[in-house]
N, C-alpha and C. Protein backbone atom coordinates (compact mmCIF):
# COMPACT_ATOMS: atom_id res chain seq x y z
N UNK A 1 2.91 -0.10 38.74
CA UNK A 1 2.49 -1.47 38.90
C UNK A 1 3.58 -2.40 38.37
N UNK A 2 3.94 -3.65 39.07
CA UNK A 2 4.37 -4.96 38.24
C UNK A 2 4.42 -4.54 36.85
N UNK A 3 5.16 -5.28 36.00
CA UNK A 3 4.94 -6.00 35.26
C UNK A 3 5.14 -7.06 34.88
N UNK A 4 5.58 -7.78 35.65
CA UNK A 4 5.94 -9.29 36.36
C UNK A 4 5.41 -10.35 37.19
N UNK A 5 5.32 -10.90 37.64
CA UNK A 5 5.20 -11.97 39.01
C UNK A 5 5.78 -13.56 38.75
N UNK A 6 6.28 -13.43 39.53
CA UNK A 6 6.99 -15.19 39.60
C UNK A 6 6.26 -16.06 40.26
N UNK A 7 5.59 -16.93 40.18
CA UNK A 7 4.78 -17.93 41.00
C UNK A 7 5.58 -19.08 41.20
N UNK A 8 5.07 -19.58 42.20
CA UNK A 8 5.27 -20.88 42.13
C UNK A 8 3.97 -22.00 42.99
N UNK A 9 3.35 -22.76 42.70
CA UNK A 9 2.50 -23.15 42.96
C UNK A 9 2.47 -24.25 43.69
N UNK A 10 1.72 -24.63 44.96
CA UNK A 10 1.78 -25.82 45.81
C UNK A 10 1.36 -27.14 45.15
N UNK A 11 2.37 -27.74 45.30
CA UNK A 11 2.18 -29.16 44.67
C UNK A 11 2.43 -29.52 43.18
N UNK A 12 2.96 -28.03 42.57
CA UNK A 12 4.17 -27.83 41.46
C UNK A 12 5.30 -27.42 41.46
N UNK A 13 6.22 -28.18 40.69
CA UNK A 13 7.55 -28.26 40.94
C UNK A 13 7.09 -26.78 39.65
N UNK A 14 8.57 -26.27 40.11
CA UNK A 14 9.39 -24.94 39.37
C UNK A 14 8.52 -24.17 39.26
N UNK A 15 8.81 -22.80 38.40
CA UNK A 15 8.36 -21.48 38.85
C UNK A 15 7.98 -20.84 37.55
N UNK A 16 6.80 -19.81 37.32
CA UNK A 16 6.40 -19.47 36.29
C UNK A 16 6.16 -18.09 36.00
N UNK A 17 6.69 -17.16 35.00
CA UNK A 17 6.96 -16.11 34.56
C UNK A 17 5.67 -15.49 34.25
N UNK A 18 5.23 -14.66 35.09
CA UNK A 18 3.16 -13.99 33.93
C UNK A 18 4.13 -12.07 34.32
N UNK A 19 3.94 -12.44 32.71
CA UNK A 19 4.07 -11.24 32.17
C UNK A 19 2.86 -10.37 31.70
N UNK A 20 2.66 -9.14 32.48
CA UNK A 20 1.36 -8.82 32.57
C UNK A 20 1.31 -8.03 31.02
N UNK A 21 2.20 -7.65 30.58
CA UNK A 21 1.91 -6.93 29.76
C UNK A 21 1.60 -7.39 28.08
N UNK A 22 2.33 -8.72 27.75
CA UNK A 22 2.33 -9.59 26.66
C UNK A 22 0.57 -10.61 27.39
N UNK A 23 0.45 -10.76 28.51
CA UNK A 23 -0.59 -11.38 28.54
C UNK A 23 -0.24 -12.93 28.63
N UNK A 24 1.22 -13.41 29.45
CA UNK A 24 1.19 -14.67 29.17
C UNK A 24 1.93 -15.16 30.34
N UNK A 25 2.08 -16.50 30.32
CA UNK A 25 2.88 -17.42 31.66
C UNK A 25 3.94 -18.20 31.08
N UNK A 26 5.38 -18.24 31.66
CA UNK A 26 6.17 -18.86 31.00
C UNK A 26 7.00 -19.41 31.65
N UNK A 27 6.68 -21.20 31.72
CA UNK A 27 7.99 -21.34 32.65
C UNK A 27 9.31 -21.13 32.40
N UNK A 28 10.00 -21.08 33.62
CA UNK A 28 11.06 -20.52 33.98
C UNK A 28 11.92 -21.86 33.90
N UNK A 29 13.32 -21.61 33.10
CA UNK A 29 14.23 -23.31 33.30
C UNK A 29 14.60 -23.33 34.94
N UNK A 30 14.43 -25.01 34.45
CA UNK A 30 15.00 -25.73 35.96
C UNK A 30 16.46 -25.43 36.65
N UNK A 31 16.69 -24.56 35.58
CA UNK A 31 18.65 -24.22 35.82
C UNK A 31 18.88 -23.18 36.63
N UNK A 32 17.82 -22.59 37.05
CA UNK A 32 18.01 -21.17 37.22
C UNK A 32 18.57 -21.90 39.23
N UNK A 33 19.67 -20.92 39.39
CA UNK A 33 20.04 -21.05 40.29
C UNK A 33 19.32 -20.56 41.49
N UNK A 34 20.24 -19.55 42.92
CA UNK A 34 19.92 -18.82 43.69
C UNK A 34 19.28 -17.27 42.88
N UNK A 35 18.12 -17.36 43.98
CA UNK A 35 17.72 -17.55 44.73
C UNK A 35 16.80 -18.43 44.96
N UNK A 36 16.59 -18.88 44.04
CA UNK A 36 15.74 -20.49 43.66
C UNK A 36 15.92 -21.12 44.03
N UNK A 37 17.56 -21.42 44.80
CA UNK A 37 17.38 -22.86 44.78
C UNK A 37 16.79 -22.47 46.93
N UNK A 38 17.35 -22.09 47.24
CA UNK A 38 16.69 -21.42 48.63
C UNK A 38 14.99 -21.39 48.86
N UNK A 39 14.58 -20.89 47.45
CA UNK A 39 13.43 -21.14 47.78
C UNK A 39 12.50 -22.08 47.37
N UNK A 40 12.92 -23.22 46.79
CA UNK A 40 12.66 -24.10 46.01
C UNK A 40 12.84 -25.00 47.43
N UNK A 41 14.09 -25.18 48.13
CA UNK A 41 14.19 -25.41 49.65
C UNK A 41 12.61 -25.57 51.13
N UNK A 42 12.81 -24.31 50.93
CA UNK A 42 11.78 -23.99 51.33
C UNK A 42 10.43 -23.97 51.31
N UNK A 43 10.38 -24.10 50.12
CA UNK A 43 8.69 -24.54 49.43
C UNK A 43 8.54 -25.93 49.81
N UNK A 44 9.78 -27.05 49.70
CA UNK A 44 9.72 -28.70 49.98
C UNK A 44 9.40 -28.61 51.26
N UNK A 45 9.60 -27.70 52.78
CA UNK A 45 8.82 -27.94 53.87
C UNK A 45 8.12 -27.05 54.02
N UNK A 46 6.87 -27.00 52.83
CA UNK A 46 6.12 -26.02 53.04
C UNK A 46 5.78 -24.36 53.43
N UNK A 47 6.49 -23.45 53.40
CA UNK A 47 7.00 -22.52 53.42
C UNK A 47 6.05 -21.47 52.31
N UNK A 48 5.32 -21.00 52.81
CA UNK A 48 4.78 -19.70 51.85
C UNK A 48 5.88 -18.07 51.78
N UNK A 49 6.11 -18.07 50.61
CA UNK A 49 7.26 -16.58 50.27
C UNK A 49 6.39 -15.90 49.86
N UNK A 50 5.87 -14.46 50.25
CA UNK A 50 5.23 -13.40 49.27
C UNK A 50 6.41 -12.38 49.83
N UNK A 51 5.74 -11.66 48.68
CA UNK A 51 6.56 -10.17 48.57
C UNK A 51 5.75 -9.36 47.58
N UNK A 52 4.99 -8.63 47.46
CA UNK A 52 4.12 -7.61 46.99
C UNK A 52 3.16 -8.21 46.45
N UNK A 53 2.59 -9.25 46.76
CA UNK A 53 1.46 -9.59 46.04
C UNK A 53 0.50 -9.89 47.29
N UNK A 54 -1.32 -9.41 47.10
CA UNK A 54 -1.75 -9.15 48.19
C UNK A 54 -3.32 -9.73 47.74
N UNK A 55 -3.46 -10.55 46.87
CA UNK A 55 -4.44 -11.47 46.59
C UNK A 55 -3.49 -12.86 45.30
N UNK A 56 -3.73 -14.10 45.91
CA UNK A 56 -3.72 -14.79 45.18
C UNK A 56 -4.22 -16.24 45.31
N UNK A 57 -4.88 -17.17 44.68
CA UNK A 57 -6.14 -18.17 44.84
C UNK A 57 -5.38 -19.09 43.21
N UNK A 58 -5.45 -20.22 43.75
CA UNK A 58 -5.33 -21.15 42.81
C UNK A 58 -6.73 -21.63 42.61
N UNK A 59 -7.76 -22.09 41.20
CA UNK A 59 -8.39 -22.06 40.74
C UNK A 59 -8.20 -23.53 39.82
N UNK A 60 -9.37 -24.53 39.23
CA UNK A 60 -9.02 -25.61 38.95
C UNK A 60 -8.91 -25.32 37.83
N UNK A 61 -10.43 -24.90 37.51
CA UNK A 61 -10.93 -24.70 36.17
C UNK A 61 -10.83 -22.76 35.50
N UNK A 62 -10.40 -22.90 34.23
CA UNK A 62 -10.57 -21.37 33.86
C UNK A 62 -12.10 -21.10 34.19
N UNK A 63 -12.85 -21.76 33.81
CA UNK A 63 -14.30 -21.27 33.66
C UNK A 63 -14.36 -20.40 35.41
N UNK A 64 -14.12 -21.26 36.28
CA UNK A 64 -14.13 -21.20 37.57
C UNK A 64 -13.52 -19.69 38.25
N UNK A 65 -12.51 -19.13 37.25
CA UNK A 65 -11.88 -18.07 38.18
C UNK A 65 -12.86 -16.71 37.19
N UNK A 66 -13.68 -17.04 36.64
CA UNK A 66 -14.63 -15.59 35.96
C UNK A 66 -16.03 -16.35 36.13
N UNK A 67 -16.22 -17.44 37.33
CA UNK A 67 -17.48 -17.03 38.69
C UNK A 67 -17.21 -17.15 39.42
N UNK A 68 -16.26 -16.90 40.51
CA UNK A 68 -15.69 -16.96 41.84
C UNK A 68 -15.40 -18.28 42.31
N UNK A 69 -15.29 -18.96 41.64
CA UNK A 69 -14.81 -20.58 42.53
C UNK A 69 -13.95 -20.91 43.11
N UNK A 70 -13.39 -20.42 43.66
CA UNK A 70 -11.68 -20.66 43.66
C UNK A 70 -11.35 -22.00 44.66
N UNK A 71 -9.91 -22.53 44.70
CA UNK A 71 -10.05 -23.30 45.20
C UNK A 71 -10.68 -23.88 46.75
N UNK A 72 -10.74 -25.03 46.62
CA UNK A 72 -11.45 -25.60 48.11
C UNK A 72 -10.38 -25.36 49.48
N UNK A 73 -9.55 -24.76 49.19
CA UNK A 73 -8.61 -24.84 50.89
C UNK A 73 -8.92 -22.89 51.14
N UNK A 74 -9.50 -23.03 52.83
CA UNK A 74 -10.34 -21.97 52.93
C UNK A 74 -8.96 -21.02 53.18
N UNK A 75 -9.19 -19.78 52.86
CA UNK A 75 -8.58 -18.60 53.39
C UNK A 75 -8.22 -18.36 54.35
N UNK A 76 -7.05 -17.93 55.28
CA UNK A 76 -7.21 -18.08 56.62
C UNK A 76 -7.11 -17.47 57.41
N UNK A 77 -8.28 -16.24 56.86
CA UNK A 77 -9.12 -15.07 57.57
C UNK A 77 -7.85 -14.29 58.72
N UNK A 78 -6.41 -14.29 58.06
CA UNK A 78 -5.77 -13.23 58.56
C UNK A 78 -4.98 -12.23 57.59
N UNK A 79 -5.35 -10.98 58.75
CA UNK A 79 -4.86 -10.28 57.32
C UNK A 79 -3.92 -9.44 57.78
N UNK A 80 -2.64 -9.16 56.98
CA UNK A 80 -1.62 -8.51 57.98
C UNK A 80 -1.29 -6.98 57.70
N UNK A 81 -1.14 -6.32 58.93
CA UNK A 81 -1.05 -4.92 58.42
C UNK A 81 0.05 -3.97 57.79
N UNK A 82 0.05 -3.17 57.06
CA UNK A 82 1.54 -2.79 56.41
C UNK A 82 2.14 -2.31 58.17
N UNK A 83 3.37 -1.92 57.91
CA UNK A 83 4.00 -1.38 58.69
C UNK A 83 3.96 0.48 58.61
């Protein structure tokens, strides 16, 4: 498994470090170059990047993501198959 993931979140600038194993999120400096800056690019005309991650839901409230609330923009009921 990970022990990493880099996020970056719609309608937040820069990118954030969750380290699964310490249990924490850490942003990442604004300095950090390529491949950032490409995808930092790309995120400004909207552009979704995954790469091994195969559930993820932005959530408002903590309370909200331990009873299923997740955010209001619906899912969009496609799902793609490995190769």
């Amino acid at each position: 498994m990970a022990k990493y993931v880099v996020l970056g979140v719609t309608g937040e600038s820069g990118y954030w470090l969750v380290d699964f194993d310490m249990q924490s999120v850490t942003p990442l400096p604004d300095t950090l170059t390529a491949p950032f800056g490409h995808t930092a690019s790309a995120r400004s005309k909207g552009a979704t990047l995954i790469a091994n991650v195969d559930m993820a839901v932005t959530v408002y409230d903590h309370d909200d993501a331990f009873n299923g609330k997740y955010d209001s923009v619906a899912f969009t009921n496609r799902f793609d198959s490995k190769p």
